[in-house]
C-alpha atoms as a PDB file:
ATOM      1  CA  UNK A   1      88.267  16.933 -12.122  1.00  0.00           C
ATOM      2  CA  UNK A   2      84.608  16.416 -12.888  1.00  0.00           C
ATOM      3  CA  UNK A   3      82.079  14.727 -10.673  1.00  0.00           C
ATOM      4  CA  UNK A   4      79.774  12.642 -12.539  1.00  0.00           C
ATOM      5  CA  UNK A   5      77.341  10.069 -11.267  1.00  0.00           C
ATOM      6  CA  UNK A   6      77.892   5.998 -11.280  1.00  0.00           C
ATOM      7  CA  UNK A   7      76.056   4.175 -14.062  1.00  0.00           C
ATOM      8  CA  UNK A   8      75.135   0.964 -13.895  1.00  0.00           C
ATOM      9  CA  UNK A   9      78.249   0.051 -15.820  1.00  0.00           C
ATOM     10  CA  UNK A  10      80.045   1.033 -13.074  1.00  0.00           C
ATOM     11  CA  UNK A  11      78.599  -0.186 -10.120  1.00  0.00           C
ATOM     12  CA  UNK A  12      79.115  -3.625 -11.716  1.00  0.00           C
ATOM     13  CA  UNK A  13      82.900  -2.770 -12.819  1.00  0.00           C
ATOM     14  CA  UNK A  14      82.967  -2.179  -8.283  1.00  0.00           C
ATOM     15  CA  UNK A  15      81.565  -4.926  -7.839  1.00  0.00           C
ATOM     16  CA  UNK A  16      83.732  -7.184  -9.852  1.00  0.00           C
ATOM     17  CA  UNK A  17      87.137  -5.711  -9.426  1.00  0.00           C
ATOM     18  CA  UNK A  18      88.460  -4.560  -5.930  1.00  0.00           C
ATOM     19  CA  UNK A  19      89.292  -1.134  -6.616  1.00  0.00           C
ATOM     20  CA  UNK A  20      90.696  -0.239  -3.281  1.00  0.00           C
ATOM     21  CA  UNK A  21      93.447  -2.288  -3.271  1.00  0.00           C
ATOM     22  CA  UNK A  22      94.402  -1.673  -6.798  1.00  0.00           C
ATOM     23  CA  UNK A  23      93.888   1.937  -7.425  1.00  0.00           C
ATOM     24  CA  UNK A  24      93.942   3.913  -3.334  1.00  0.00           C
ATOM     25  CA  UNK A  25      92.749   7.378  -3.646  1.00  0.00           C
ATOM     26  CA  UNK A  26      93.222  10.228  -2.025  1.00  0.00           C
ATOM     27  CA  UNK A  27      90.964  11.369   1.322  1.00  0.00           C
ATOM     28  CA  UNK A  28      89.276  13.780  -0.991  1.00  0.00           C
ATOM     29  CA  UNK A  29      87.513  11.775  -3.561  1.00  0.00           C
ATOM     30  CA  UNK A  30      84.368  10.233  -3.073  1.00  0.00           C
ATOM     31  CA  UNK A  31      84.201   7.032  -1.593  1.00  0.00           C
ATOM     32  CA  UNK A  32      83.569   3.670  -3.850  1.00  0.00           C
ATOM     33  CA  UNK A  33      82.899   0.973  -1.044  1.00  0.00           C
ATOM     34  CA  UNK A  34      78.963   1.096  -1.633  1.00  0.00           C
ATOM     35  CA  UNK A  35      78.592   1.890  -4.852  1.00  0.00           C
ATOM     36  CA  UNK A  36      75.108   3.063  -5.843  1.00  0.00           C
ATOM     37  CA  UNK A  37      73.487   4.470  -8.803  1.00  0.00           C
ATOM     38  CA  UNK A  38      73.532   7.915  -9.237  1.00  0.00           C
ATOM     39  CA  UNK A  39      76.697   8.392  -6.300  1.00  0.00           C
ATOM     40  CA  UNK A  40      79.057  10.293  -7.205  1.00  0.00           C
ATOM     41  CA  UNK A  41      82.634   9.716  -8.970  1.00  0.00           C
ATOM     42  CA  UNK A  42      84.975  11.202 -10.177  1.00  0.00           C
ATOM     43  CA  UNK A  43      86.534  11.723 -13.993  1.00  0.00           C
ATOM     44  CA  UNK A  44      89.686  10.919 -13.029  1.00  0.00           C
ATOM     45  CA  UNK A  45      88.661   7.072 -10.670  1.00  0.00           C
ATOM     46  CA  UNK A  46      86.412   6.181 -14.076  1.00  0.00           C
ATOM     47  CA  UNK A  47      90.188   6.367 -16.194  1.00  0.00           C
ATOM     48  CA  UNK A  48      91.543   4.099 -13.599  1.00  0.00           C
ATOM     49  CA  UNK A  49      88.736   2.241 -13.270  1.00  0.00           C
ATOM     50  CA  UNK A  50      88.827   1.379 -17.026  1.00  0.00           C
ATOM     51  CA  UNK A  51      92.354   0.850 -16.764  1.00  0.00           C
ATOM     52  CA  UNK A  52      92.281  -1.878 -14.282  1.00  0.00           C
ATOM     53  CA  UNK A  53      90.049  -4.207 -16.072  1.00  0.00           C
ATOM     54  CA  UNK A  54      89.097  -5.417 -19.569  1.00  0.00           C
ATOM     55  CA  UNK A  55      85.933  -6.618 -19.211  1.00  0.00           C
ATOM     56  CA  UNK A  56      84.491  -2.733 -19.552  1.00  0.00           C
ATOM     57  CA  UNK A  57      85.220  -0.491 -21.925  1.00  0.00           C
ATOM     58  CA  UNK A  58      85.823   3.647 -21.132  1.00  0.00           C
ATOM     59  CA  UNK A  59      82.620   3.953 -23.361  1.00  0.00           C
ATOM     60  CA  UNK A  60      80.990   1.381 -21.771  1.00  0.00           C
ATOM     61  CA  UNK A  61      81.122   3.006 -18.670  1.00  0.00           C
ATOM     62  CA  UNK A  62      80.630   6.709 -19.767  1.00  0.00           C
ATOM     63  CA  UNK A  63      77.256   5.831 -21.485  1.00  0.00           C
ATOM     64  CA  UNK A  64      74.456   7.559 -19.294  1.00  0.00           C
ATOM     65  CA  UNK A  65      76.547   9.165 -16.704  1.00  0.00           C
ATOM     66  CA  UNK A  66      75.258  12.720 -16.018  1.00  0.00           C
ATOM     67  CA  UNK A  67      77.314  15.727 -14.299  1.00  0.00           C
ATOM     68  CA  UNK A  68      76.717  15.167 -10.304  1.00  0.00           C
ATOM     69  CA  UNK A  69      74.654  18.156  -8.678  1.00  0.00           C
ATOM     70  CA  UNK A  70      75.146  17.904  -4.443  1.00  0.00           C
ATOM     71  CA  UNK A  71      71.678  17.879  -3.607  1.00  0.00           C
ATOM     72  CA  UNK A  72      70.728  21.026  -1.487  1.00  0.00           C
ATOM     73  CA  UNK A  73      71.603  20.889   1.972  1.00  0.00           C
ATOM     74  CA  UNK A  74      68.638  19.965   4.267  1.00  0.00           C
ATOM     75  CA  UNK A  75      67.041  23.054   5.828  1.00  0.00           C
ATOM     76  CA  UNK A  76      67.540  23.497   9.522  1.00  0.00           C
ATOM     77  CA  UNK A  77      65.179  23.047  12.398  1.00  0.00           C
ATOM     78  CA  UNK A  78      63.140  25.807  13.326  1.00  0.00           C
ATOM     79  CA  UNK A  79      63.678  26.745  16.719  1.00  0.00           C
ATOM     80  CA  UNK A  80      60.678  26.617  19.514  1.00  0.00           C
ATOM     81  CA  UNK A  81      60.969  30.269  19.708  1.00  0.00           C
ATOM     82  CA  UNK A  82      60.466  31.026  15.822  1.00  0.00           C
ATOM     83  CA  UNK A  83      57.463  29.077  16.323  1.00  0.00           C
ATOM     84  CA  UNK A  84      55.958  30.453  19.146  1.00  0.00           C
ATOM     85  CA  UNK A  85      56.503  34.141  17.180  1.00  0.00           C
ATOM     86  CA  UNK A  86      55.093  32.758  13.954  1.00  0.00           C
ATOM     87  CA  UNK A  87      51.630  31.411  15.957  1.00  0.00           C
ATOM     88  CA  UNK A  88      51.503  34.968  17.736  1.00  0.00           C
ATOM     89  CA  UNK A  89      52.027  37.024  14.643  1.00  0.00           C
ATOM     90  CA  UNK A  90      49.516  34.717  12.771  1.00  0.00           C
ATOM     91  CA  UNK A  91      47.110  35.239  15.892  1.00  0.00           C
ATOM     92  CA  UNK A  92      47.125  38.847  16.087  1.00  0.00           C
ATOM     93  CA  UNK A  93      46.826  39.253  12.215  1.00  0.00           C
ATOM     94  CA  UNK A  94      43.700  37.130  12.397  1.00  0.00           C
ATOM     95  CA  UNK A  95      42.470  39.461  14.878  1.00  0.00           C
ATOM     96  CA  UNK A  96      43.328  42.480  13.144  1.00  0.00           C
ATOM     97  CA  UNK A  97      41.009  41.027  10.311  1.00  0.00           C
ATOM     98  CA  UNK A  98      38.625  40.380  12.485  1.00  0.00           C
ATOM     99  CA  UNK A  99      38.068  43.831  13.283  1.00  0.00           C
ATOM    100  CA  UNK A 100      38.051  44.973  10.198  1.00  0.00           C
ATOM    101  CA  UNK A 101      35.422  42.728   9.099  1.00  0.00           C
ATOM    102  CA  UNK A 102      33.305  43.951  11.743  1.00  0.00           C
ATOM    103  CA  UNK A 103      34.094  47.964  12.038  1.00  0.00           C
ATOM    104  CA  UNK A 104      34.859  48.105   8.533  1.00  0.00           C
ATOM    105  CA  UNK A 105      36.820  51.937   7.546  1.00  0.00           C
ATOM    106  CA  UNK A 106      35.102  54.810   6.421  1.00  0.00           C
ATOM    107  CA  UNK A 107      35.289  54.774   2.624  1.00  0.00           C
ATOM    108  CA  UNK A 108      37.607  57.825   1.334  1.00  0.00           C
ATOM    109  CA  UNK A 109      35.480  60.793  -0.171  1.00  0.00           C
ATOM    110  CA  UNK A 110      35.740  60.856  -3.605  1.00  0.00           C
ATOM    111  CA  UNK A 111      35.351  63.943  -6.225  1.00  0.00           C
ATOM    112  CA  UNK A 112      31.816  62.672  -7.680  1.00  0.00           C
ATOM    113  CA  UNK A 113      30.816  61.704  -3.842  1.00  0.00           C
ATOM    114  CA  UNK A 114      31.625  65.490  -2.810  1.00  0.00           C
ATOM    115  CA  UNK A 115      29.776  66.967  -6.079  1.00  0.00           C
ATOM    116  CA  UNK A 116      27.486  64.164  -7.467  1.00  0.00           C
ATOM    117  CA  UNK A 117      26.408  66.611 -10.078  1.00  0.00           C
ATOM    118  CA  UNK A 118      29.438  67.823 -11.389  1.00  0.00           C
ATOM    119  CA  UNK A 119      29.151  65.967 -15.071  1.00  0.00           C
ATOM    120  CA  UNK A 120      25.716  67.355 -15.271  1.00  0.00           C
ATOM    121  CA  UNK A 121      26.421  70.840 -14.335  1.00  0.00           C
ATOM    122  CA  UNK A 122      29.780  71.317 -16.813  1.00  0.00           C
ATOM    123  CA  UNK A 123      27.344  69.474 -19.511  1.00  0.00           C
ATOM    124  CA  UNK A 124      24.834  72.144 -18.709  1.00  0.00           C
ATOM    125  CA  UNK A 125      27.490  75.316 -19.017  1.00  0.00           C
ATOM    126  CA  UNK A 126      29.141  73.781 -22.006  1.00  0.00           C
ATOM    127  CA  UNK A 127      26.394  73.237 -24.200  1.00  0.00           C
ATOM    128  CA  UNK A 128      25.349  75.169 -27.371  1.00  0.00           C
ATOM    129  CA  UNK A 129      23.529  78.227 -26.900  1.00  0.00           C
ATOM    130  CA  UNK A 130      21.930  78.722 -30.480  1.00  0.00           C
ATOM    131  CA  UNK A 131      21.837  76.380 -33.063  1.00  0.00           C
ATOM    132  CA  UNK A 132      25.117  78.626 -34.678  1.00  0.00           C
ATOM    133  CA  UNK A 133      27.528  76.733 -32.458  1.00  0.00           C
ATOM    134  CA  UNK A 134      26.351  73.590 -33.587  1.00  0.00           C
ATOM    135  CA  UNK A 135      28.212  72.831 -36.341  1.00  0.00           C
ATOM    136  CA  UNK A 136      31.614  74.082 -34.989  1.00  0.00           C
ATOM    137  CA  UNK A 137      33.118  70.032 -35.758  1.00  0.00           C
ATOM    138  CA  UNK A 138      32.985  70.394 -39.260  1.00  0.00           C
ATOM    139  CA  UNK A 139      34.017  73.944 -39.797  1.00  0.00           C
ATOM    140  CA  UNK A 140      37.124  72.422 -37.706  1.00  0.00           C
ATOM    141  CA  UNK A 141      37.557  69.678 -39.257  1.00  0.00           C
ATOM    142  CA  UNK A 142      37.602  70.962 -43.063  1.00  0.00           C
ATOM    143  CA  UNK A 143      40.027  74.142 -41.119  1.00  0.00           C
ATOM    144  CA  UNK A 144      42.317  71.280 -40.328  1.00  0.00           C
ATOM    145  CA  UNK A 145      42.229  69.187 -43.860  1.00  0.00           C
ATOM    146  CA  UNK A 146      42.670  72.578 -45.375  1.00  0.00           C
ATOM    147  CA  UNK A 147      46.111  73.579 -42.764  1.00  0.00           C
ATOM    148  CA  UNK A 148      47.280  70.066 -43.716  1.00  0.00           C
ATOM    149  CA  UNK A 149      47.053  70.060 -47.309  1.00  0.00           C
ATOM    150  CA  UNK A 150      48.681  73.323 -47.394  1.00  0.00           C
ATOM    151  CA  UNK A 151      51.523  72.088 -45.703  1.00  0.00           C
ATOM    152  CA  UNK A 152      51.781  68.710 -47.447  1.00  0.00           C
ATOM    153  CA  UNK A 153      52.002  71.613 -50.583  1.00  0.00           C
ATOM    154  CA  UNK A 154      54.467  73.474 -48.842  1.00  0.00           C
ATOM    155  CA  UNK A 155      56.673  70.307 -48.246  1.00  0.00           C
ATOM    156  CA  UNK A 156      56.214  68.862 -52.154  1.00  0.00           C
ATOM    157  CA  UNK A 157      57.076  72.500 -53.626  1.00  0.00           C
ATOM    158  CA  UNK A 158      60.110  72.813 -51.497  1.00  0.00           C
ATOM    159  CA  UNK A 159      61.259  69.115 -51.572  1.00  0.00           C
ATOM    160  CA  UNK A 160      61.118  69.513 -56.022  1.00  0.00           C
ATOM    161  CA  UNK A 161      62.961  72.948 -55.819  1.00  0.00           C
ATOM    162  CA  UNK A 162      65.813  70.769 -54.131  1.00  0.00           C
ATOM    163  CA  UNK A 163      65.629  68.308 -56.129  1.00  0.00           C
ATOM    164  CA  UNK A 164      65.699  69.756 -59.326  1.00  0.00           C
ATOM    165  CA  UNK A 165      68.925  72.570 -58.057  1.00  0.00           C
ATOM    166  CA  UNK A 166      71.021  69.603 -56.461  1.00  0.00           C
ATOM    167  CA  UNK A 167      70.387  67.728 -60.473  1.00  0.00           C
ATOM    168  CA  UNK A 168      71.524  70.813 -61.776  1.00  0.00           C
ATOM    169  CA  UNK A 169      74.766  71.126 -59.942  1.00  0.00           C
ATOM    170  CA  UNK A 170      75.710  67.703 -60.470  1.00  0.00           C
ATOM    171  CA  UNK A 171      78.927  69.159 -62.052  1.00  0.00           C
ATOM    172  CA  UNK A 172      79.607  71.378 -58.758  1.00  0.00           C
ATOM    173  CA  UNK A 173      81.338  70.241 -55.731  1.00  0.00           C
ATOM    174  CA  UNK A 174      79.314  69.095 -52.881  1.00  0.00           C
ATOM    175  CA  UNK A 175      79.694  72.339 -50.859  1.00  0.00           C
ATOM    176  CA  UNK A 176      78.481  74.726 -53.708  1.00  0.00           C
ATOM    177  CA  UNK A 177      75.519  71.445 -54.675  1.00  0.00           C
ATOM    178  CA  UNK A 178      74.665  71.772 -50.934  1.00  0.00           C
ATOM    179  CA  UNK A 179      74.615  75.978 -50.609  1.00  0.00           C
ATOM    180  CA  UNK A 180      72.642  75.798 -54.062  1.00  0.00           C
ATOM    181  CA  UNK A 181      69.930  73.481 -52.821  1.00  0.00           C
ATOM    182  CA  UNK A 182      70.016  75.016 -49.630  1.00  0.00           C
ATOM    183  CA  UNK A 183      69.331  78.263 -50.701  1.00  0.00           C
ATOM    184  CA  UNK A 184      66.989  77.417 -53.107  1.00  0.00           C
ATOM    185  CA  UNK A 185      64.632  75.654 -51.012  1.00  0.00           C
ATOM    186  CA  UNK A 186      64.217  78.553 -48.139  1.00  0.00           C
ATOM    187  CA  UNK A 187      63.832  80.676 -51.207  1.00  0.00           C
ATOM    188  CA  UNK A 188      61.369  78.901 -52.026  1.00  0.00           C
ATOM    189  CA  UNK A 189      59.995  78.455 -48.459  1.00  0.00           C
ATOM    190  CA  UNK A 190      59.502  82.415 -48.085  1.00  0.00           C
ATOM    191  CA  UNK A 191      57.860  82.535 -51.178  1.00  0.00           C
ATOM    192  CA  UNK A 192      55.150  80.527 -50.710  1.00  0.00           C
ATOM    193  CA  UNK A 193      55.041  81.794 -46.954  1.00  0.00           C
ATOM    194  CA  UNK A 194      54.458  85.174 -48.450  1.00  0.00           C
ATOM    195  CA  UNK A 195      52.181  83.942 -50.979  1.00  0.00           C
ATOM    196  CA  UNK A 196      49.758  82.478 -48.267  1.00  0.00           C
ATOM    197  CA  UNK A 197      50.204  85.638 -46.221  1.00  0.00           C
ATOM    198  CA  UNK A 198      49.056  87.305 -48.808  1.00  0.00           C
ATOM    199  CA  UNK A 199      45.951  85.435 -49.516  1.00  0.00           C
ATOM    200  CA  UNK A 200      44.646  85.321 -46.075  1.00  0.00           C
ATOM    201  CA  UNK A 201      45.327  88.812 -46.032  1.00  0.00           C
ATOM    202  CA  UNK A 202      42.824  89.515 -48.977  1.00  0.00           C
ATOM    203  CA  UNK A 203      40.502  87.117 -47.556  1.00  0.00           C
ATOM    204  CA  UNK A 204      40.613  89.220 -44.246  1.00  0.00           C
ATOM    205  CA  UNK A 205      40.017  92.261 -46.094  1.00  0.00           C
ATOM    206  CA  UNK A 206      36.942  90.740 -47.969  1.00  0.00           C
ATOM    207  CA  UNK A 207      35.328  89.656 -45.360  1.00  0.00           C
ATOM    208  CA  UNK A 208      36.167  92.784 -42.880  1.00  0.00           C
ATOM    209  CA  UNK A 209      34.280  94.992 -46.176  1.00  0.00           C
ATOM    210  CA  UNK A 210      31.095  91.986 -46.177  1.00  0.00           C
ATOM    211  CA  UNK A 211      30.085  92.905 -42.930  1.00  0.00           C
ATOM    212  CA  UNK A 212      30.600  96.639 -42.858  1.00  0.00           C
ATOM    213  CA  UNK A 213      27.617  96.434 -45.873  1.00  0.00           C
ATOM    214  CA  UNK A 214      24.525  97.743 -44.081  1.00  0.00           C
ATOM    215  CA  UNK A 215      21.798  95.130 -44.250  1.00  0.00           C
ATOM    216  CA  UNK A 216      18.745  96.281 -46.027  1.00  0.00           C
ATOM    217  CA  UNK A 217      15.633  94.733 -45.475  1.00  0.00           C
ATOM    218  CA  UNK A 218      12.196  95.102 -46.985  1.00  0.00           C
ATOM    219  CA  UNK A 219       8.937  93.972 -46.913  1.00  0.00           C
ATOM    220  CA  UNK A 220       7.910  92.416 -50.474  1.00  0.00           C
ATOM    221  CA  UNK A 221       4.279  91.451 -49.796  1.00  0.00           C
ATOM    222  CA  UNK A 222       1.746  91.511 -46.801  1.00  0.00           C
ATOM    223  CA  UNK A 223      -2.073  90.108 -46.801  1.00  0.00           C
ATOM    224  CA  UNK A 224      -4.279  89.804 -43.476  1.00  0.00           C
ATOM    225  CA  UNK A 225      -6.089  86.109 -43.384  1.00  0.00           C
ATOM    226  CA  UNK A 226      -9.259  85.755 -43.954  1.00  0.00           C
ATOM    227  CA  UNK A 227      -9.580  88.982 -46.653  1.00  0.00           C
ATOM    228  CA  UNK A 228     -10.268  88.584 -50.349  1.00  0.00           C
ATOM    229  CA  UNK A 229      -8.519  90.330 -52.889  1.00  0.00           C
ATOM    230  CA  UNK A 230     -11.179  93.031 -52.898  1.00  0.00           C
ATOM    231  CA  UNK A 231     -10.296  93.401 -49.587  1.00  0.00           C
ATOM    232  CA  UNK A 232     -14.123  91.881 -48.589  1.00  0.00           C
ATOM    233  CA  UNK A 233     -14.554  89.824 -45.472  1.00  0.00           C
ATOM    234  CA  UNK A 234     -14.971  85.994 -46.419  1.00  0.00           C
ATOM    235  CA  UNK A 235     -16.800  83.805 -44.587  1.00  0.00           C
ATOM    236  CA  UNK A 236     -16.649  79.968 -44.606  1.00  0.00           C
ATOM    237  CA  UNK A 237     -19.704  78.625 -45.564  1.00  0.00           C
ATOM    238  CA  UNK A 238     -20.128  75.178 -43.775  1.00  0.00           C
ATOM    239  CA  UNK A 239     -20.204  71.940 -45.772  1.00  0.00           C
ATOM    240  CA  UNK A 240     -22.461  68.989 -45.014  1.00  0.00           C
ATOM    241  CA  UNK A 241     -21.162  65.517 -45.675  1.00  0.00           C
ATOM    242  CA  UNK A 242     -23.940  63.183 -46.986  1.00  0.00           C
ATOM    243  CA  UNK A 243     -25.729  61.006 -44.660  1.00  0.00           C
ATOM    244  CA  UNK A 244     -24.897  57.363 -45.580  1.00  0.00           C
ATOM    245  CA  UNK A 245     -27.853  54.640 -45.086  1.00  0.00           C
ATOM    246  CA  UNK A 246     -27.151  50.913 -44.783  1.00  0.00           C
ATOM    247  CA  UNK A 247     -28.814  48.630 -47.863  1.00  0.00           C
ATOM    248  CA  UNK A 248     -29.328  44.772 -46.712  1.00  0.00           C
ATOM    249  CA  UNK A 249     -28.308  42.411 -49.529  1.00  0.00           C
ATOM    250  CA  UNK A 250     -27.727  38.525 -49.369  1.00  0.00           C
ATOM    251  CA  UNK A 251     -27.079  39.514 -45.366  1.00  0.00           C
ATOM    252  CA  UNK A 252     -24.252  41.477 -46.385  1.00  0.00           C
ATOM    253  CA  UNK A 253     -24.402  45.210 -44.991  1.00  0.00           C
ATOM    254  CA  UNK A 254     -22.956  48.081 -46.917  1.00  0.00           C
ATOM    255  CA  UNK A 255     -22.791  51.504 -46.640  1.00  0.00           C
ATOM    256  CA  UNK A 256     -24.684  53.260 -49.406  1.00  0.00           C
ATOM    257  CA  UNK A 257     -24.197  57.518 -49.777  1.00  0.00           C
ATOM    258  CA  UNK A 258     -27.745  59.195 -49.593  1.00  0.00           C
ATOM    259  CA  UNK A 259     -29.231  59.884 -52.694  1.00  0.00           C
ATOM    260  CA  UNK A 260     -26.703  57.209 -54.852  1.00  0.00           C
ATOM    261  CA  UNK A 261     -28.410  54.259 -56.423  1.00  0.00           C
ATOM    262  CA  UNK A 262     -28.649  51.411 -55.123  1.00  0.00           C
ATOM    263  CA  UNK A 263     -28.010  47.844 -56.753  1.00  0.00           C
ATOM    264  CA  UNK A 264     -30.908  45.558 -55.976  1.00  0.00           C
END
């Protein structure tokens, strides 16, 4: 049967009634000579309980009774010599952190403690040497966007070749539908495959012939500074800047060029 806990409903059904005598239970069940709230009972003593009197109701003394849960059993006494180990073990860990504190361990040697300059001496081999190599991120980037867009091609022309064979042998059986498409679209694959083959072939070949052509260079025009035309020596003639003079008027100063007129 179920254990459940006394309600207040049924302490006062004990208290009333003298269940002992009426109803004697077995050496098993709990006991119901001090009844308490929250003690527990069983299922089958609340049916007999109910039975034996009128005054409560089986509801009536059901109504806020919760399963009973035997509280845990109380832990045992620790023995003198657990304690005595504890308080030595506690001890010598204190003193193990005391030594630490105060002969603290050598740090472990790290990579950037052994070469300190590492980052700066791969960042000096790795850097451009001409102004060529400079612009290697976009050339890769627009060689990627060009690989990928050729495949997303690839994909879309072999993906419609299916498409439109397995449409057009909608009257076949599926094996024949299947071989058709199937065949179709690595047909197709090769094709373009041999296509693009071809075309970075020719591009090869275009640019192999672009830098076999000798470079020619010439010289379009030369002069020598400081020449005329006539090939005469000219000679910079130096220019004097005006002198300026200051002109007092309504003791306001300005600065007049020499030989200008003047405002009086």
């Amino acid at each position: 049967m179920v254990l459940l806990t006394m309600t207040q409903s049924i302490v006062d059904c004990l208290a009333r009634i003298d269940y002992q005598a009426m109803n004697p239970d077995e050496s098993s069940d709990p006991s119901l000579v001090n009844p308490v709230i929250g003690n527990p009972i069983l299922h089958s003593q609340i049916l007999r309980l109910s039975k034996s009197q009128k005054a409560f109701r089986l509801e009536e003394l059901l109504r806020g009774s919760q399963i009973y849960v035997t509280p845990p059993a109380p832990k045992p006494a620790k023995s003198p010599e657990y304690i005595a180990l504890m308080a030595k073990l506690r001890r010598d860990e204190d003193a193990r952190a005391y030594q630490r504190m105060i002969n603290p361990p050598i740090p472990l040697e790290t990579f950037k403690d052994r070469f300190p300059n590492s980052a700066r001496s791969f960042a000096a081999a790795n850097k451009p040497t001409s102004d060529a190599d400079i612009g290697d991120d976009d050339v890769t980037y627009n060689e990627i966007h060009r690989q990928v867009m050729l495949l997303i091609n690839f994909l879309v022309s072999i993906a419609g070749v299916a498409a439109t064979l397995w449409i057009l042998g909608r009257w076949w059986s599926l094996p024949a539908r299947l071989l058709l498409t199937m065949g179709g679209s690595i047909l197709v694959a090769i094709a373009e495959v041999a296509v693009y083959g071809g075309y970075v072939w020719r591009m090869g070949e275009a640019k192999r012939k672009e830098d076999i052509r000798p470079e020619r260079k010439e010289v379009v025009q030369t002069w020598i500074v400081g020449k005329d035309k006539d090939g005469k020596d000219e000679q910079d003639e130096a220019v004097l800047l005006p002198e300026k003079i200051h002109v007092t008027d309504s003791q306001l100063k300005k600065r007049v060029a020499k030989g200008a007129d003047v405002d009086s």
